[in-house]
N, C-alpha and C. Protein backbone atom coordinates (compact mmCIF):
# COMPACT_ATOMS: atom_id res chain seq x y z
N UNK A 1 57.67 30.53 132.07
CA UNK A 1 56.89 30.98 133.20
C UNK A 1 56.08 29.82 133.76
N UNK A 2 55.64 29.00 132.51
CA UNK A 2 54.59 28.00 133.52
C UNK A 2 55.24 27.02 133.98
N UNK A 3 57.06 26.47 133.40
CA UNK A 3 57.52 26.01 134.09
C UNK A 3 58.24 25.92 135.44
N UNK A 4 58.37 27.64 135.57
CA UNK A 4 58.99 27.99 136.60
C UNK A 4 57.84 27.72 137.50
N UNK A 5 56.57 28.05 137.69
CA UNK A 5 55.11 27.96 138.39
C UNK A 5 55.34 26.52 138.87
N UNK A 6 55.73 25.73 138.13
CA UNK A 6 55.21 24.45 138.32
C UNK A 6 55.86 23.62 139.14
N UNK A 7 57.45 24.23 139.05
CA UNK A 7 58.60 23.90 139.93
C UNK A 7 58.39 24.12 141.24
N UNK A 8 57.80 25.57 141.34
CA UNK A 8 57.71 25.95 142.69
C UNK A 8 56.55 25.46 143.25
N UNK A 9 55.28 24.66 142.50
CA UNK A 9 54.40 24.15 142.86
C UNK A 9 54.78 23.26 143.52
N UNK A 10 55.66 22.09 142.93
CA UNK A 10 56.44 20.40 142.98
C UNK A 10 56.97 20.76 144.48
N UNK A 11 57.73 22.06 144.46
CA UNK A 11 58.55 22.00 146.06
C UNK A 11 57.93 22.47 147.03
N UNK A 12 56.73 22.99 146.85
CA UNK A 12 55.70 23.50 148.11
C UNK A 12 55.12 22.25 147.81
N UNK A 13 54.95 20.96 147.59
CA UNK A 13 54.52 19.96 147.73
C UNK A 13 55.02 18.76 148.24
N UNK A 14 56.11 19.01 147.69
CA UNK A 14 57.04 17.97 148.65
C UNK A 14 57.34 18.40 149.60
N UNK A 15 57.46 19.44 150.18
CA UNK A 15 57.60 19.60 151.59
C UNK A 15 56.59 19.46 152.43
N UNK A 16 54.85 19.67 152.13
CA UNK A 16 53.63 19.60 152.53
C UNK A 16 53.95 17.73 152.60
N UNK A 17 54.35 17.02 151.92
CA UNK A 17 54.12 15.86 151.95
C UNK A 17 55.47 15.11 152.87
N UNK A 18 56.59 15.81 152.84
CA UNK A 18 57.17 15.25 153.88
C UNK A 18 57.05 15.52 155.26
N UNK A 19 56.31 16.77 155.31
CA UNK A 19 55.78 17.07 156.96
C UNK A 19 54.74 15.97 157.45
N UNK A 20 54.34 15.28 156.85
CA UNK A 20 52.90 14.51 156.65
C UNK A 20 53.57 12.91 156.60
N UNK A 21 54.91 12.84 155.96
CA UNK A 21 55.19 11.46 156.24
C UNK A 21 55.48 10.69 157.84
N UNK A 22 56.00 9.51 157.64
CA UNK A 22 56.15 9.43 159.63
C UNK A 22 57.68 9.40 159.49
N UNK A 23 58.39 9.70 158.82
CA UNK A 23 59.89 10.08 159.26
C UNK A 23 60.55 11.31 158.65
N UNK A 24 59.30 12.52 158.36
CA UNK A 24 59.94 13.49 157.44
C UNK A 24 59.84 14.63 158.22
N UNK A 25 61.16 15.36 158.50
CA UNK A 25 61.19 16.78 159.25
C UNK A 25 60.83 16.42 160.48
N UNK A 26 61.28 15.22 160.98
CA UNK A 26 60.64 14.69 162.12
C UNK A 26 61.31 15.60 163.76
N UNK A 27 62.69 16.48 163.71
CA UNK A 27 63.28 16.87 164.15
C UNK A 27 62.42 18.55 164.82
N UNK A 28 61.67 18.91 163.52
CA UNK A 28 60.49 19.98 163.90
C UNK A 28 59.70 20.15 164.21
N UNK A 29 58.83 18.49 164.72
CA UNK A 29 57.71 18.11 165.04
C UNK A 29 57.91 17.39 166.60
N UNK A 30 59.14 17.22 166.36
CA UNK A 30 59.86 16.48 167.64
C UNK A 30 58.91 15.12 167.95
N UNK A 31 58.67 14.34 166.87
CA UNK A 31 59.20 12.49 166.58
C UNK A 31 60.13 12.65 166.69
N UNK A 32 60.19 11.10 166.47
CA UNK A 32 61.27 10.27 166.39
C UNK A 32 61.22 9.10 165.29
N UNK A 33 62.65 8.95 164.35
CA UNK A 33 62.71 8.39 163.39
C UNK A 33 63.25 6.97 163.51
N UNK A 34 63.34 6.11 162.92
CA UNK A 34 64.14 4.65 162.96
C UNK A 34 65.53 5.23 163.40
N UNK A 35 66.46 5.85 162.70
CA UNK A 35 67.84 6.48 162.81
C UNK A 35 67.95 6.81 164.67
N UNK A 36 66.64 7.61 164.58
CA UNK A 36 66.81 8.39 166.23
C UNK A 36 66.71 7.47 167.22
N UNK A 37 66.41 6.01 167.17
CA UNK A 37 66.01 4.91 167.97
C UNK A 37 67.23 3.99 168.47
N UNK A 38 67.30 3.95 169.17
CA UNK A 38 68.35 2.98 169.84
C UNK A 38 67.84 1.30 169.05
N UNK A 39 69.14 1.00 168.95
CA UNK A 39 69.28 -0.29 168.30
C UNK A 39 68.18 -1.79 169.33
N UNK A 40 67.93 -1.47 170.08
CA UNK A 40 66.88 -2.46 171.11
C UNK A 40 66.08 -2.32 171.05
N UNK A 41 65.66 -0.82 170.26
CA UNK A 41 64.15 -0.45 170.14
C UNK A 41 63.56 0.18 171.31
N UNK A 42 64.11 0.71 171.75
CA UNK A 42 64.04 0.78 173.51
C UNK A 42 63.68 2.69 172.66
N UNK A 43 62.41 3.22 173.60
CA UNK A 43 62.41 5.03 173.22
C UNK A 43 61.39 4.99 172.02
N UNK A 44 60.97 4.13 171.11
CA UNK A 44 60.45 3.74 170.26
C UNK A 44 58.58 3.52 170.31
N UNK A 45 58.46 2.70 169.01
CA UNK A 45 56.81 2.27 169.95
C UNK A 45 56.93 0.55 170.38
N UNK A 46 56.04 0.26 170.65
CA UNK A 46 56.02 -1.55 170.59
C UNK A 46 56.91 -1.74 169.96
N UNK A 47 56.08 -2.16 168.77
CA UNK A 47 56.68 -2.92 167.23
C UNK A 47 58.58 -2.20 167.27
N UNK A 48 58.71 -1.17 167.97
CA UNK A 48 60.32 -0.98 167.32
C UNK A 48 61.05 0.46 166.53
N UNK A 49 59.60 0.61 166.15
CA UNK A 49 59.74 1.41 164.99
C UNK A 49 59.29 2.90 165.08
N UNK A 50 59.81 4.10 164.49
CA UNK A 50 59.58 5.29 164.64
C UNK A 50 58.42 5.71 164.03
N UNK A 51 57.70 5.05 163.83
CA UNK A 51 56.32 5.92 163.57
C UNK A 51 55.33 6.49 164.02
N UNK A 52 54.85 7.55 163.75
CA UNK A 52 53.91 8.08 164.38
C UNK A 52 52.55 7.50 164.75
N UNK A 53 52.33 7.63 165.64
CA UNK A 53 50.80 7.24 166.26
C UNK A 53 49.63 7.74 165.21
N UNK A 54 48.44 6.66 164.66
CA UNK A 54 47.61 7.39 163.61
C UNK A 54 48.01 7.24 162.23
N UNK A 55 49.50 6.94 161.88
CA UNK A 55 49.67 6.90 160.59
C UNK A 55 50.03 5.59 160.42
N UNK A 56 49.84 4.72 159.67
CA UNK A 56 50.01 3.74 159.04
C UNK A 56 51.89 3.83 158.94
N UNK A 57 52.55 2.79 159.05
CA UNK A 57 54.05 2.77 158.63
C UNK A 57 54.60 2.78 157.60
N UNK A 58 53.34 2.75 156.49
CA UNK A 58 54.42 2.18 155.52
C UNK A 58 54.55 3.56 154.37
N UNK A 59 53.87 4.63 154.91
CA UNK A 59 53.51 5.57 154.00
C UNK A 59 53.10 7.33 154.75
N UNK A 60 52.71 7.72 153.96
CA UNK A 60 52.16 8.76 154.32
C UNK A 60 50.41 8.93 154.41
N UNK A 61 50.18 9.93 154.98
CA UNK A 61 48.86 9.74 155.67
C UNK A 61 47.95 10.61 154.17
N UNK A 62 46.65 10.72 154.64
CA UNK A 62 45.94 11.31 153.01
C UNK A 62 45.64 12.58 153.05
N UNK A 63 45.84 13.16 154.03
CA UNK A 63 45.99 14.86 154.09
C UNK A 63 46.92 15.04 152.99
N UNK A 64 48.17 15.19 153.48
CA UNK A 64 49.06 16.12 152.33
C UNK A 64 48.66 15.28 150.88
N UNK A 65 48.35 14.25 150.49
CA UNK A 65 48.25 14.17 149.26
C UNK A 65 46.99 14.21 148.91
N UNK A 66 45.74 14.90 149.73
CA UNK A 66 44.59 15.23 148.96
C UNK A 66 44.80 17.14 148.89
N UNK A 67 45.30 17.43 149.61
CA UNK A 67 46.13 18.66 149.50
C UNK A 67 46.65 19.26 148.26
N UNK A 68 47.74 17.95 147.97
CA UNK A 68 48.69 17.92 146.91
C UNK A 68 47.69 18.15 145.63
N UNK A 69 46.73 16.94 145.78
CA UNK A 69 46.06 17.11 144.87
C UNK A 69 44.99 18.13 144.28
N UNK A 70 44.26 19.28 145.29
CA UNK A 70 43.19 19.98 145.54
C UNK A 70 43.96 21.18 144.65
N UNK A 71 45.84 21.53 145.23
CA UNK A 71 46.52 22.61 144.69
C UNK A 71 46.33 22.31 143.35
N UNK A 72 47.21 21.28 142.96
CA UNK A 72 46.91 21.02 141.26
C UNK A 72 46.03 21.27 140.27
N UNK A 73 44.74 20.78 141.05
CA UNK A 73 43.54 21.01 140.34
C UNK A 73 43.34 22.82 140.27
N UNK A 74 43.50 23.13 140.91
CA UNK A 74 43.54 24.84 141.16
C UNK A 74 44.24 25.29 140.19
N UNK A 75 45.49 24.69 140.50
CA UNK A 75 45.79 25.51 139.31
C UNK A 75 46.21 25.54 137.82
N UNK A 76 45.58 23.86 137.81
CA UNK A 76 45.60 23.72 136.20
C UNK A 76 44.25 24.47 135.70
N UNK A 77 43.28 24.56 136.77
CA UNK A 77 41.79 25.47 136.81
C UNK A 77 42.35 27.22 135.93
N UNK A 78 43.21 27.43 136.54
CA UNK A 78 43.94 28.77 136.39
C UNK A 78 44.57 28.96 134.90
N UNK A 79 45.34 28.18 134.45
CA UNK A 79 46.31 27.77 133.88
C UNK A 79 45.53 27.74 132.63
N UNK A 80 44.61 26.26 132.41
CA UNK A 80 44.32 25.52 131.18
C UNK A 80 42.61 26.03 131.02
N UNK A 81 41.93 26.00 131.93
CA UNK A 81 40.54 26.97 131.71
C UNK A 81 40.26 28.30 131.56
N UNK A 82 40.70 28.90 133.16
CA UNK A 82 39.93 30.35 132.90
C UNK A 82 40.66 31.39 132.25
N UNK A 83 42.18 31.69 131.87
CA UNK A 83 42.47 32.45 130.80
C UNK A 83 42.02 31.99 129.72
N UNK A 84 41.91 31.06 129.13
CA UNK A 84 41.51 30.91 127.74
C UNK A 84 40.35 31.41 127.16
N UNK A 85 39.47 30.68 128.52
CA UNK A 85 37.89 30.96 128.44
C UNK A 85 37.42 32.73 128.25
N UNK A 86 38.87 33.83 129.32
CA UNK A 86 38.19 34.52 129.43
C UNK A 86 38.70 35.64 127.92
N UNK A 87 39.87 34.97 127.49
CA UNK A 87 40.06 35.61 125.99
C UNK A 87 38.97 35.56 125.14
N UNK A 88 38.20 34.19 124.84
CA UNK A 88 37.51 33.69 124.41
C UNK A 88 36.20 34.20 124.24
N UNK A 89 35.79 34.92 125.86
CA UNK A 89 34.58 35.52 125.67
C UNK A 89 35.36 37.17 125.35
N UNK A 90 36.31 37.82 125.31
CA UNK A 90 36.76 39.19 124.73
C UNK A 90 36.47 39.43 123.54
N UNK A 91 36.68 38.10 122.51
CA UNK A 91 37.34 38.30 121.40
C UNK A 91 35.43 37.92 121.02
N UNK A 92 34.98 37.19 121.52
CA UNK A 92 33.27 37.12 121.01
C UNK A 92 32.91 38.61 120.78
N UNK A 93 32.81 39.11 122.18
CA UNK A 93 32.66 41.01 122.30
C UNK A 93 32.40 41.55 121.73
N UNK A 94 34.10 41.37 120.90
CA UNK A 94 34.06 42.21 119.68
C UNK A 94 34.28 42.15 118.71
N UNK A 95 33.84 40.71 118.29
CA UNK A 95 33.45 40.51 116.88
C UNK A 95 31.88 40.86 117.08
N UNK A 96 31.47 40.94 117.95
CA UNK A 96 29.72 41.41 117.72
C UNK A 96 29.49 42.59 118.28
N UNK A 97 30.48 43.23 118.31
CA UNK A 97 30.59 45.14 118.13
C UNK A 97 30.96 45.32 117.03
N UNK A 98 31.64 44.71 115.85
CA UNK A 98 31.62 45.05 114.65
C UNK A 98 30.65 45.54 113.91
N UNK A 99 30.69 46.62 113.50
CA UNK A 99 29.59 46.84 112.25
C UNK A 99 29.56 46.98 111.05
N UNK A 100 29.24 47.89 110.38
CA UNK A 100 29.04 48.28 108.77
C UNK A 100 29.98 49.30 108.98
N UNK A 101 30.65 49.17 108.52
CA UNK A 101 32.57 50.60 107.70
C UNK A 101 33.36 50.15 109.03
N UNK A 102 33.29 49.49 109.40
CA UNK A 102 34.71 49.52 110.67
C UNK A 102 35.91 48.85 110.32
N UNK A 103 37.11 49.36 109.70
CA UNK A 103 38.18 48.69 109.68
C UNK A 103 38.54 47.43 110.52
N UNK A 104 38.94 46.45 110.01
CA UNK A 104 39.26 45.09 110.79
C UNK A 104 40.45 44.48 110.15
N UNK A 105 41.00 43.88 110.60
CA UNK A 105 42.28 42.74 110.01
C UNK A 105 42.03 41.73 110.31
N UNK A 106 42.31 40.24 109.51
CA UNK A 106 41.47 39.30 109.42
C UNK A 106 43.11 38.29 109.83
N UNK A 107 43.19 37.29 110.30
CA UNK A 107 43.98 36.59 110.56
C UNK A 107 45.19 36.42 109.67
N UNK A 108 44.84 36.66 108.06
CA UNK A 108 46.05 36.13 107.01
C UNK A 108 46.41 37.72 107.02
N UNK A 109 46.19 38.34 108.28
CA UNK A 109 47.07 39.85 108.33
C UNK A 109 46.49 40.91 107.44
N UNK A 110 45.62 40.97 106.31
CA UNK A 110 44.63 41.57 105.70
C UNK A 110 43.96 42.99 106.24
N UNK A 111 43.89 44.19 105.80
CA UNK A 111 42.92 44.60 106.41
C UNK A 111 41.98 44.79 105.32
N UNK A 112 41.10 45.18 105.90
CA UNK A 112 39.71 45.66 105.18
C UNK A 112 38.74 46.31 105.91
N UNK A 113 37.30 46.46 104.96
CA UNK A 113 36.89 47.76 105.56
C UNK A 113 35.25 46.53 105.47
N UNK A 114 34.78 46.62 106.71
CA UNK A 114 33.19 45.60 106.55
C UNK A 114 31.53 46.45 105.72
N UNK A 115 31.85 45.57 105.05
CA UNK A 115 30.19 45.97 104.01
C UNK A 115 28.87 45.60 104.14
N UNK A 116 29.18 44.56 104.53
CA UNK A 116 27.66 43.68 105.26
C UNK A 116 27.91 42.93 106.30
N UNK A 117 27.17 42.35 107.74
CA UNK A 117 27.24 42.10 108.59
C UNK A 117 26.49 40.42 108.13
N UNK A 118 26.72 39.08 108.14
CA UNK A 118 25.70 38.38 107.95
C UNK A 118 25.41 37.41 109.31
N UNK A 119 25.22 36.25 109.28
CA UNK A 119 24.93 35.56 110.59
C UNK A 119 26.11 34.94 111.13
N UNK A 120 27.03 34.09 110.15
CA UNK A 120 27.91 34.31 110.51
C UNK A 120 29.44 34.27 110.10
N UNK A 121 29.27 35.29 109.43
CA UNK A 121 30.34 36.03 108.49
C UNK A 121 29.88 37.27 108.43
N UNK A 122 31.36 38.60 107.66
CA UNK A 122 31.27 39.57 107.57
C UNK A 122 31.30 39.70 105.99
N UNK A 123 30.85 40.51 105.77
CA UNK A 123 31.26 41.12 103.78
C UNK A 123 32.67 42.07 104.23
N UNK A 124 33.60 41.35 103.16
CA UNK A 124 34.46 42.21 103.93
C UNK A 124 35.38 42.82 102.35
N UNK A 125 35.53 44.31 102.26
CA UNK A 125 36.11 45.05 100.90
C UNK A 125 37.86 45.36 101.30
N UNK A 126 38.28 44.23 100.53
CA UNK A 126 39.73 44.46 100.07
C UNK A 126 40.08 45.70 99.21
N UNK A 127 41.43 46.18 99.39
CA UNK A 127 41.91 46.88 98.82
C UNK A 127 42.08 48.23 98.16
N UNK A 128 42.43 48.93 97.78
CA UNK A 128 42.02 50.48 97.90
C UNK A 128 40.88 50.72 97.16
N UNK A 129 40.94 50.17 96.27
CA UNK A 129 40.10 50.96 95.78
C UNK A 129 38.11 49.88 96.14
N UNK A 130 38.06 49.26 97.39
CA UNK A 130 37.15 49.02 97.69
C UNK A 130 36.04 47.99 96.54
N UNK A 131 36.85 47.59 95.77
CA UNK A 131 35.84 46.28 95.04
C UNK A 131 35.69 44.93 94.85
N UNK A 132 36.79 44.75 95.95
CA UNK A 132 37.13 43.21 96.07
C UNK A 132 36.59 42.99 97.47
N UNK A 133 34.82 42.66 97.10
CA UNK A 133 34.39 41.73 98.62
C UNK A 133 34.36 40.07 98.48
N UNK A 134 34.59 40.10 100.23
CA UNK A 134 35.25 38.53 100.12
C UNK A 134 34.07 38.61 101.59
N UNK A 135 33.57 37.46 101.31
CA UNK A 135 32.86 36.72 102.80
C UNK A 135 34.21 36.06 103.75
N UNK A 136 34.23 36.45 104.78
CA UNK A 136 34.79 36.03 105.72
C UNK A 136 34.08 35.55 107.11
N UNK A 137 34.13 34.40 107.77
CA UNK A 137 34.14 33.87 109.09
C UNK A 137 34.24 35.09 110.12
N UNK A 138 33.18 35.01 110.89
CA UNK A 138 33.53 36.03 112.29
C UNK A 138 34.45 35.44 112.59
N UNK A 139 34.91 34.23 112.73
CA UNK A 139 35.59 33.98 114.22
C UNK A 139 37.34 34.26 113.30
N UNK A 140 37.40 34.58 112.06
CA UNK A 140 38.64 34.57 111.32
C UNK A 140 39.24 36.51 111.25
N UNK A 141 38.07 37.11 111.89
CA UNK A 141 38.21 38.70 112.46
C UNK A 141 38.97 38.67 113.20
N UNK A 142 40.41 39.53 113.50
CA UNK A 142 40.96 39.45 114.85
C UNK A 142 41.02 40.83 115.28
N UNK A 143 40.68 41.69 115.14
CA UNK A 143 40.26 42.81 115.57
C UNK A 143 39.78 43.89 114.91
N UNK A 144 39.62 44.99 115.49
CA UNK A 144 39.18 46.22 114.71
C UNK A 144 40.76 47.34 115.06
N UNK A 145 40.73 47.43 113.47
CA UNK A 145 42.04 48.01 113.58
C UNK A 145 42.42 48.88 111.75
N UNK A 146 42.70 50.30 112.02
CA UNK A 146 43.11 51.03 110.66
C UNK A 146 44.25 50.78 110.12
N UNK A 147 44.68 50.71 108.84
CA UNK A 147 45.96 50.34 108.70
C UNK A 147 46.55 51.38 108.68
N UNK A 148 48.06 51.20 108.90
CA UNK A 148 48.96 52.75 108.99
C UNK A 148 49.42 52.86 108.10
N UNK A 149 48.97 53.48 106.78
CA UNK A 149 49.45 53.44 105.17
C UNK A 149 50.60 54.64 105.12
N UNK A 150 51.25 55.45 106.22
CA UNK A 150 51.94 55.70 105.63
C UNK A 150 53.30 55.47 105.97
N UNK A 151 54.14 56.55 104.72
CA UNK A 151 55.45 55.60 104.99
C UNK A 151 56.58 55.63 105.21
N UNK A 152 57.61 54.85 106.21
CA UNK A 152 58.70 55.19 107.16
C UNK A 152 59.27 56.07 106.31
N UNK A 153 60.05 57.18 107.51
CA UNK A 153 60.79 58.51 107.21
C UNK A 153 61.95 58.22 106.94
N UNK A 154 62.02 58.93 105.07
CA UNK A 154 63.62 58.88 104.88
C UNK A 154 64.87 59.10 105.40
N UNK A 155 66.01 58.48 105.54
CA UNK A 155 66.97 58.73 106.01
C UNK A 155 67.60 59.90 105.08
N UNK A 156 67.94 61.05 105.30
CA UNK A 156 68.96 61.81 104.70
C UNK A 156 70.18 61.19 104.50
N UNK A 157 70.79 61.18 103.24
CA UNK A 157 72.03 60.74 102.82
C UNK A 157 73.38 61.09 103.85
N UNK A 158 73.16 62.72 104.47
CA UNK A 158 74.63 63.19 105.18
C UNK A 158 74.36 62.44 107.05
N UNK A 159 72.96 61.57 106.83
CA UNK A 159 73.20 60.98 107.97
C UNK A 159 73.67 59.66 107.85
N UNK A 160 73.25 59.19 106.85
CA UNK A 160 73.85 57.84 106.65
C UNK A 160 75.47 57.97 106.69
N UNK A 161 76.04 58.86 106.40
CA UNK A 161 77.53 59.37 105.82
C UNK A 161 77.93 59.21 107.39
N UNK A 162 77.38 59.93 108.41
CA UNK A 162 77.73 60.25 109.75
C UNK A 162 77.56 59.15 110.56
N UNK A 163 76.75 58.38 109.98
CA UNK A 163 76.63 57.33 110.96
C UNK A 163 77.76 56.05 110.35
N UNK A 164 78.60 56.13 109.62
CA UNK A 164 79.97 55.57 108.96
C UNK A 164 81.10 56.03 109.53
């Protein structure tokens, strides 16, 4: 996806930048290019040459490439800052909506059940029968979540048979 984004960024840019050169799409702007010039230079400017009035010859002018550049910044803004940032402040949320008994699962896939809240870590009770507390890292909480202890529905034998 972000490569496809980025492709279509590159070609809405090169076209912003060849409208902007002095011999690009010159046919839609109705210039005239070196090609379109009679060999005497004759239809041309002075010097000979098809360039546009205002732009320098040897290049393109600094519109489309402060343009070029303004898009980019946008949307690496998009891209590499504000989703991250705004996961970032979600997942703060609700590690500090956690409280005392709220089921959580902890990154190494774990769940457990929280016993003490501290500054910054949770007391957190492994296992059924609730006597294995372990200090854990807030930021190693990845959500609040019950585990689903029970367990997938047997297949009957005359279906397994039927499905042969």
């Amino acid at each position: 996806m972000f490569q496809e984004l980025m492709f279509r960024l590159t070609n809405v840019m090169m076209t912003i930048m060849a409208w902007g050169s002095p011999g690009g799409l010159a046919g839609e702007r109705g210039g005239t290019t070196a090609a379109q010039t009679p060999a005497n230079g004759a239809g041309g400017t002075a010097a000979g040459g098809g360039a546009v009035a205002g732009e320098g010859a040897g290049g393109m002018g600094m519109g489309p490439m402060l343009v070029w550049v303004a898009v980019l910044l946008v949307a690496m803004y998009f891209l590499m800052f504000r989703g991250p940032k705004k996961r970032e402040k979600k997942m703060k949320e609700m590690q500090a909506s956690i409280r005392t008994g709220d089921n959580v699962v902890v990154t190494g896939g774990m769940f457990g059940k929280i016993a003490d809240v501290g500054e910054d870590c949770f007391i957190v009770e492994f296992g059924q029968n609730r006597g294995i507390r372990i200090p854990v890292l807030k930021s190693d909480v990845l959500g609040i979540r019950e585990p689903k202890l029970t367990p997938p529905p047997k297949v009957i034998e005359s279906e397994k048979e039927k499905e042969k």
